[in-house]
Protein backbone atom coordinates (compact mmCIF):
# COMPACT_ATOMS: atom_id res chain seq x y z
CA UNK A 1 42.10 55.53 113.49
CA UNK A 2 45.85 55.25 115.21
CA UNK A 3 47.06 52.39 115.35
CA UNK A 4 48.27 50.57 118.14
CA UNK A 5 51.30 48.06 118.92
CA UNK A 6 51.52 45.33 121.76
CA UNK A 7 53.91 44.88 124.37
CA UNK A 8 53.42 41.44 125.80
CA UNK A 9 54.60 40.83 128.76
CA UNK A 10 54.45 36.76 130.06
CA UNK A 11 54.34 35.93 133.24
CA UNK A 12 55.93 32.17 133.90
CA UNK A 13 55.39 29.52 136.34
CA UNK A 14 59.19 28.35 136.99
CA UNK A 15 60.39 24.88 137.13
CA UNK A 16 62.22 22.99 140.29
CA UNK A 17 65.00 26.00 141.74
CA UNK A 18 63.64 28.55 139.00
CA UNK A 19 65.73 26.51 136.19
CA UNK A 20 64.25 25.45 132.85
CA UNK A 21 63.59 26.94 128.93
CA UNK A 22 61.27 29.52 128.89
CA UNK A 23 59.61 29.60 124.93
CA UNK A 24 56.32 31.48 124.39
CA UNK A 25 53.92 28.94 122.78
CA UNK A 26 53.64 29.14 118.90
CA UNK A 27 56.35 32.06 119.14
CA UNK A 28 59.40 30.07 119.56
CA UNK A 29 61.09 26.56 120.10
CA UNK A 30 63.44 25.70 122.86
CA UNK A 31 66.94 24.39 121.72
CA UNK A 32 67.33 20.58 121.71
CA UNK A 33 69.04 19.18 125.11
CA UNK A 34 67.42 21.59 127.65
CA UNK A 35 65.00 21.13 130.26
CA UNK A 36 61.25 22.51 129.45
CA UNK A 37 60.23 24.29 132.24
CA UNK A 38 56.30 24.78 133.16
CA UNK A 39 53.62 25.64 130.98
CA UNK A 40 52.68 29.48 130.96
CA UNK A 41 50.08 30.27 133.26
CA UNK A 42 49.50 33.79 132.35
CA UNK A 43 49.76 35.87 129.31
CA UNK A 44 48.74 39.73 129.39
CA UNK A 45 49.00 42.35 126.74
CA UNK A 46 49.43 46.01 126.87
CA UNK A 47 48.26 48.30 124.42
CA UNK A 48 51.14 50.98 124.36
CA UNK A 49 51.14 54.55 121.67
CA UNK A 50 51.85 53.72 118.05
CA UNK A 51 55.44 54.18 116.51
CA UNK A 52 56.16 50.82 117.62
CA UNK A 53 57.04 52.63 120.84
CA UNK A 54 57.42 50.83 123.88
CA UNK A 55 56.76 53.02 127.24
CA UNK A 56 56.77 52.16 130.65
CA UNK A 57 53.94 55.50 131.22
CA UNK A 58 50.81 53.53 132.63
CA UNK A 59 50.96 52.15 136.35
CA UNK A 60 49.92 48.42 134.58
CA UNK A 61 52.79 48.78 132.62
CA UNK A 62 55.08 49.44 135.37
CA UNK A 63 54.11 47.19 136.97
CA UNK A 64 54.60 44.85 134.33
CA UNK A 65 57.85 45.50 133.55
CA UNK A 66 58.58 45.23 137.67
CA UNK A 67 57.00 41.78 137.09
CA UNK A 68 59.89 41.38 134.19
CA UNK A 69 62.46 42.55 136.29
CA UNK A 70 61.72 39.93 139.14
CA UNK A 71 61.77 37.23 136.50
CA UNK A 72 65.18 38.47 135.54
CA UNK A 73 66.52 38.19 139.11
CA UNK A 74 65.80 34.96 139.05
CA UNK A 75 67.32 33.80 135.45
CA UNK A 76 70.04 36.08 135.81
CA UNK A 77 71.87 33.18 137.40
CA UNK A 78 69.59 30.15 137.24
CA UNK A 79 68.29 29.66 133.57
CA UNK A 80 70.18 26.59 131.81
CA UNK A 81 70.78 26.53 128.61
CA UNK A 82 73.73 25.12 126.10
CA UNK A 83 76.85 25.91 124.17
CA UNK A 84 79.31 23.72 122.80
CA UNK A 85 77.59 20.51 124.20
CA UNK A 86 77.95 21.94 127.71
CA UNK A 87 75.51 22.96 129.99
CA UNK A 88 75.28 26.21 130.84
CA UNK A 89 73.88 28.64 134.17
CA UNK A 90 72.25 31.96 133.97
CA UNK A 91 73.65 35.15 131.78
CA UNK A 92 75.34 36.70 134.47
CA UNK A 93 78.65 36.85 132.87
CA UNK A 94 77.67 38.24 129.93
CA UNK A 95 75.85 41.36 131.78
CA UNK A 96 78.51 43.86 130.11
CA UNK A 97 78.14 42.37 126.67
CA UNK A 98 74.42 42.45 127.28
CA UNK A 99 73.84 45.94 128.21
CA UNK A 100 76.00 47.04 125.76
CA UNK A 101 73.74 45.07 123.02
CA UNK A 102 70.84 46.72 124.29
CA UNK A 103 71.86 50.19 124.79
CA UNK A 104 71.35 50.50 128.81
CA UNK A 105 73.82 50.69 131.78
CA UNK A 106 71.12 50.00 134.36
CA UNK A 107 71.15 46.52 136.85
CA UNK A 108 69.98 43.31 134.81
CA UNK A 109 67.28 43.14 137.87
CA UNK A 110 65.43 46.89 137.22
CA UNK A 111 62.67 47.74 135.25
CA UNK A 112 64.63 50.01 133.15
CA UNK A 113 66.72 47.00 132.09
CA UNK A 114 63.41 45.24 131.35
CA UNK A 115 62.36 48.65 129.34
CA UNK A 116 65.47 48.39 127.28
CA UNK A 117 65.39 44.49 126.51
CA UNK A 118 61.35 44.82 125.18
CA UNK A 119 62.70 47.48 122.91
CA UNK A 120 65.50 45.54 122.30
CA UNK A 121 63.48 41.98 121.60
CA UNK A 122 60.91 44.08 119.45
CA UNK A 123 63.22 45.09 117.23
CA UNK A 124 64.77 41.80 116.63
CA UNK A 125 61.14 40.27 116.04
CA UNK A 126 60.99 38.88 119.45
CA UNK A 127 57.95 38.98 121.88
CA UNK A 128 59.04 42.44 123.97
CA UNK A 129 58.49 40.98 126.95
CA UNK A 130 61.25 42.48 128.98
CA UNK A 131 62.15 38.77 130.09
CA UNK A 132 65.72 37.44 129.37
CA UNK A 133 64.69 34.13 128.72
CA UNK A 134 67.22 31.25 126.31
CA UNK A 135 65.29 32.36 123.26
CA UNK A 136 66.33 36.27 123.72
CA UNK A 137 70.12 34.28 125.25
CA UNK A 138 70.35 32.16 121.99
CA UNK A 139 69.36 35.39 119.59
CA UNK A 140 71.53 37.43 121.58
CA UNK A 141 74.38 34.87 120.85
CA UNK A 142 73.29 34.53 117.69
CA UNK A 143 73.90 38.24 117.09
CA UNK A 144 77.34 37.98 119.15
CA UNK A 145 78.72 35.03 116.91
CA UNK A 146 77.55 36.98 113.75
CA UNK A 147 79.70 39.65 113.94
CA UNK A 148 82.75 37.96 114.35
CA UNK A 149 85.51 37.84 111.23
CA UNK A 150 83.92 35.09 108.69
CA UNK A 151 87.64 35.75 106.91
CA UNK A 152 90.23 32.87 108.33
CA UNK A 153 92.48 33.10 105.61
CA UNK A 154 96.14 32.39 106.40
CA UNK A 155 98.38 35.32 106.38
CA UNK A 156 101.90 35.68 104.31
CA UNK A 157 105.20 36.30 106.57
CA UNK A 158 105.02 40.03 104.91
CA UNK A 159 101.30 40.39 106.41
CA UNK A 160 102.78 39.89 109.55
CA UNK A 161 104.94 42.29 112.17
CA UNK A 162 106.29 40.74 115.68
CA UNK A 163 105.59 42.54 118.88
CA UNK A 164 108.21 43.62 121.58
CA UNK A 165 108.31 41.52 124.53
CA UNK A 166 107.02 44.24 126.70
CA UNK A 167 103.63 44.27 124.93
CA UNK A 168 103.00 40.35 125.79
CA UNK A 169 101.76 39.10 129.25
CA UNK A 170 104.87 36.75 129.21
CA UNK A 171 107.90 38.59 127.38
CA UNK A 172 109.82 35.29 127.69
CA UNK A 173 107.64 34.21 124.34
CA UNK A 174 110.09 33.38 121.28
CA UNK A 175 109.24 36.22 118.54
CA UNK A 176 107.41 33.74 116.27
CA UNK A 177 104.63 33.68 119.22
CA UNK A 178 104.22 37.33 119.49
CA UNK A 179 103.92 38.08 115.62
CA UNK A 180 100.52 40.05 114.92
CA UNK A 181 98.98 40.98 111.47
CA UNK A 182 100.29 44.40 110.62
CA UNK A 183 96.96 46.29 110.86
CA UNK A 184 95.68 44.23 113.64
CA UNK A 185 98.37 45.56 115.46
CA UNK A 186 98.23 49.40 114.74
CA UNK A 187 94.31 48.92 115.54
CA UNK A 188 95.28 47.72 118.76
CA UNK A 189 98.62 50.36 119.90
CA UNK A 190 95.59 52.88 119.17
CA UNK A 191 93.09 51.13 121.59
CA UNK A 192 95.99 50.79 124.07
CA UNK A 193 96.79 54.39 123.60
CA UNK A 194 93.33 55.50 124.26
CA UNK A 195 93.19 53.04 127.41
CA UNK A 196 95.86 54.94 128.98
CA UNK A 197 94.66 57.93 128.14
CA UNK A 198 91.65 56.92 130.27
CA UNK A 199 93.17 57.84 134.10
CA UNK A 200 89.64 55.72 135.01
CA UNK A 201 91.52 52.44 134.62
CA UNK A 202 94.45 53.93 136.72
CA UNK A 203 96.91 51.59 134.32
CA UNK A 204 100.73 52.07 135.31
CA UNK A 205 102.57 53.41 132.31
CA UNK A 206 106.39 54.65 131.52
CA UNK A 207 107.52 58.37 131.24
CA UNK A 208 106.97 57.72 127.44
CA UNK A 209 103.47 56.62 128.14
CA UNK A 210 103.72 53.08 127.23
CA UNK A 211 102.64 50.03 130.01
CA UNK A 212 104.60 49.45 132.67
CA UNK A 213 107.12 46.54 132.79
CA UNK A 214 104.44 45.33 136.20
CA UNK A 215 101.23 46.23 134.51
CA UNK A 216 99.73 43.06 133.32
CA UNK A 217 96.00 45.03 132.44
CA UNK A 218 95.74 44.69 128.60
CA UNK A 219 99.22 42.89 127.27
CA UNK A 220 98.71 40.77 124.43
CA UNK A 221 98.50 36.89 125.82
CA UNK A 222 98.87 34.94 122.47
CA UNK A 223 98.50 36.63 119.01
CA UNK A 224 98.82 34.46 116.23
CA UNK A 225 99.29 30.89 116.24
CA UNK A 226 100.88 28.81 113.21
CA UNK A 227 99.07 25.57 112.01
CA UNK A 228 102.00 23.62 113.41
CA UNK A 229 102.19 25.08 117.03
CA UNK A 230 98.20 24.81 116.74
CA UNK A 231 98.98 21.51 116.29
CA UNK A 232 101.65 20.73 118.84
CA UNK A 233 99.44 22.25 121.56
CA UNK A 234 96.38 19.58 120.27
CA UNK A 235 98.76 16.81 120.97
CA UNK A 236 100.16 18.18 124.03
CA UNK A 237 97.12 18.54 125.89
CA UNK A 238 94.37 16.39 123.49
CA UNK A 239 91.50 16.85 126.27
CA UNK A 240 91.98 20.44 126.41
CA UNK A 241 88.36 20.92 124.35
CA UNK A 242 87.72 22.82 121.40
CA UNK A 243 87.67 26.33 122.99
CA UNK A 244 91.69 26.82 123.25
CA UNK A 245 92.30 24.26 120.41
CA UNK A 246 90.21 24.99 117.64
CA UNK A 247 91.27 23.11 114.48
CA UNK A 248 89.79 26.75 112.78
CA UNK A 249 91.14 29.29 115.07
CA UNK A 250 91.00 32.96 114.25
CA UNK A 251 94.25 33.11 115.55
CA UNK A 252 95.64 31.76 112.61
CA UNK A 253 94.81 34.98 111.17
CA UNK A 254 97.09 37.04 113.40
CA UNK A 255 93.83 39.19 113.59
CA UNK A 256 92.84 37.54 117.24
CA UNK A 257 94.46 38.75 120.07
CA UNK A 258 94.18 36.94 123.60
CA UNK A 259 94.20 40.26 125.80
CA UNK A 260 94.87 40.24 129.83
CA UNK A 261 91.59 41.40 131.66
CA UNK A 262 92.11 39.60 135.29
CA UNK A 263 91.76 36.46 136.29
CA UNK A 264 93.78 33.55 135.09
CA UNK A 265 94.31 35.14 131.22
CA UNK A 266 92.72 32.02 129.63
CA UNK A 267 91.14 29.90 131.92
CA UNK A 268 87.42 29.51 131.07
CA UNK A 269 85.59 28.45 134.23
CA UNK A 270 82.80 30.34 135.46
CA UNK A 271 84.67 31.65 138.12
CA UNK A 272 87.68 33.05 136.59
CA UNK A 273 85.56 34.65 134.14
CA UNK A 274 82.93 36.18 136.44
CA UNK A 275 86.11 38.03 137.97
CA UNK A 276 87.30 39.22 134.41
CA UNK A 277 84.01 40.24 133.14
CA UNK A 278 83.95 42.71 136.29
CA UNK A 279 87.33 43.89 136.02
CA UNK A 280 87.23 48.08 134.64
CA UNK A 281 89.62 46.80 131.95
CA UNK A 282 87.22 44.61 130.36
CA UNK A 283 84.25 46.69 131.01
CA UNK A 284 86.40 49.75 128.94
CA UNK A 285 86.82 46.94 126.13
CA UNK A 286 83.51 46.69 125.70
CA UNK A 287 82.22 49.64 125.71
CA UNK A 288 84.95 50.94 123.26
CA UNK A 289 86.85 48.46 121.45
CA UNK A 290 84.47 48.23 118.62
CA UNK A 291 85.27 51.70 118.01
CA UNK A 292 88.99 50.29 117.33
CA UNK A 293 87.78 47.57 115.12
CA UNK A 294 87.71 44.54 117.82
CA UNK A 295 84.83 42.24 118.30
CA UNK A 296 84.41 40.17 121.22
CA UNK A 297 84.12 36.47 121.49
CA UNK A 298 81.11 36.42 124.04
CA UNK A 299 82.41 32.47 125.81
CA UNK A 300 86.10 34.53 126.32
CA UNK A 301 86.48 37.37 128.63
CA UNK A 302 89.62 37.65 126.67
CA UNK A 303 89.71 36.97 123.12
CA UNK A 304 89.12 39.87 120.77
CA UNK A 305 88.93 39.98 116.99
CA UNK A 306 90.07 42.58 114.62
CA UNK A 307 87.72 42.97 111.99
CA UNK A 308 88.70 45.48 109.39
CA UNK A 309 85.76 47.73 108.40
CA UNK A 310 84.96 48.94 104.49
């Protein structure tokens, strides 16, 4: 006898303005802080091939999945959640990172998305619901966070090589702000180089192919930072949060580069970051600078890691 997996898909009865956690009961736990939104009032299962395959081939399972997708419109920009002690609204600015994650292109509000997520959620032992509730957010983050450099050690002066001005956002920086570890820095003059080899991003470049003196798209914002200007910055502005100030920070490493995707280059309200997440310059950064050895910092449009691979 075959046998047979499950695709569950939940349907949820939303809180006040759609808003609220959304936890499957005795599959999950909502994080601590947040706002429980209404019991479940339906549950359905769908008994899809074997193979752990999940199909979208029956007309119940499309219209499950269509069911999914509507729920998605909705959290897309109304589900709260937390980071860092703040409260947070919807996923919408982490669309690029997300599709990426789950191997799709398609709107965050289409049953194909949906389709993609469930196969997505199943393999990460998740119900496949198709439903980007905060437990798929926080496992999704989870997964984000975990593949950022665990290795903060401080590097020698030898380690490290210092930029020309025309490579940083502001050339006016004194050379010991636009030093970068020496690998780091190849990595990223061979992302660059494939950037501008992409005529999709339209980027204005020199005869000899480098940026343009005017093109701000991709120059290096702040590379690494000493423990001592770290520090001076902490004093200088001590409300400033941890995000920009971290007594840790990668860029210590001169492996984190601050890179200019739109927007105001470090500025990390929602609404300068919606407009860099949608820029094509970001959008090419994540769907190729792993390929370079940079990892994104999901909160920062901007900030990308080099993590050097075995």
């Amino acid at each position: 006898m075959k046998k047979k997996s499950v695709l569950v898909i939940c349907t949820l009865t939303l809180g006040v303005g759609g808003l609220g956690v959304f936890s499957f009961k005795g599959l999950g736990q909502s994080r601590p802080g947040t706002v429980q939104s209404e019991p479940l009032t339906k549950k359905q299962a769908l008994i899809v091939p074997s193979r752990n395959v999940i199909s979208a081939t029956s007309p119940e399972s499309k219209g499950l999945l269509l069911e999914a997708a509507s729920q998605n419109a909705t959290l897309k920009n109304g589900v709260e959640w937390l980071f860092g002690g703040k409260q947070q609204h919807g996923w919408y600015l982490y669309t690029p990172l997300i599709g990426k994650l789950i191997g799709t292109d398609k709107d965050a509000t289409t049953p194909d998305f949906a389709l993609s997520l469930a196969r997505w959620q199943s393999k990460v032992g998740l119900v496949p619901s198709g439903i980007l509730d905060t437990d798929t957010l926080y496992k999704m983050v989870d997964t984000w966070q975990s593949i950022r450099s665990k290795d903060h050690s401080y590097p020698v002066p030898e380690e490290l090589v210092t930029a020309p001005p025309s490579e940083f956002l502001y050339p006016e920086r004194p050379a010991e702000l636009r030093q970068v570890q020496k690998t780091a820095y190849a990595a990223y003059k061979k992302m660059l180089a494939a950037a501008i080899a992409d005529r999709s991003l339209k980027l204005k470049v020199t005869k000899s192919g480098e940026l343009a003196a005017d093109e701000q798209f991709l120059k290096i914002v702040s590379s690494f930072r000493s423990h001592e200007y770290q520090e001076q910055l902490r004093r200088k502005t001590p409300n400033a949060g941890r995000a920009g100030l971290a007594v840790n920070s990668p860029h210590f490493t001169g492996r984190a580069l601050d890179i200019f995707v739109g927007g105001d280059p470090v500025d990390t309200g929602d609404a300068n970051r919606a407009v860099q997440v949608n820029t094509p310059v970001y959008k090419w950064l994540v769907k190729n600078a792993e390929k370079f050895g940079f990892y994104p910092y999901y909160y920062e449009p901007w900030h990308w890691e080099y993590k050097p691979q075995p």
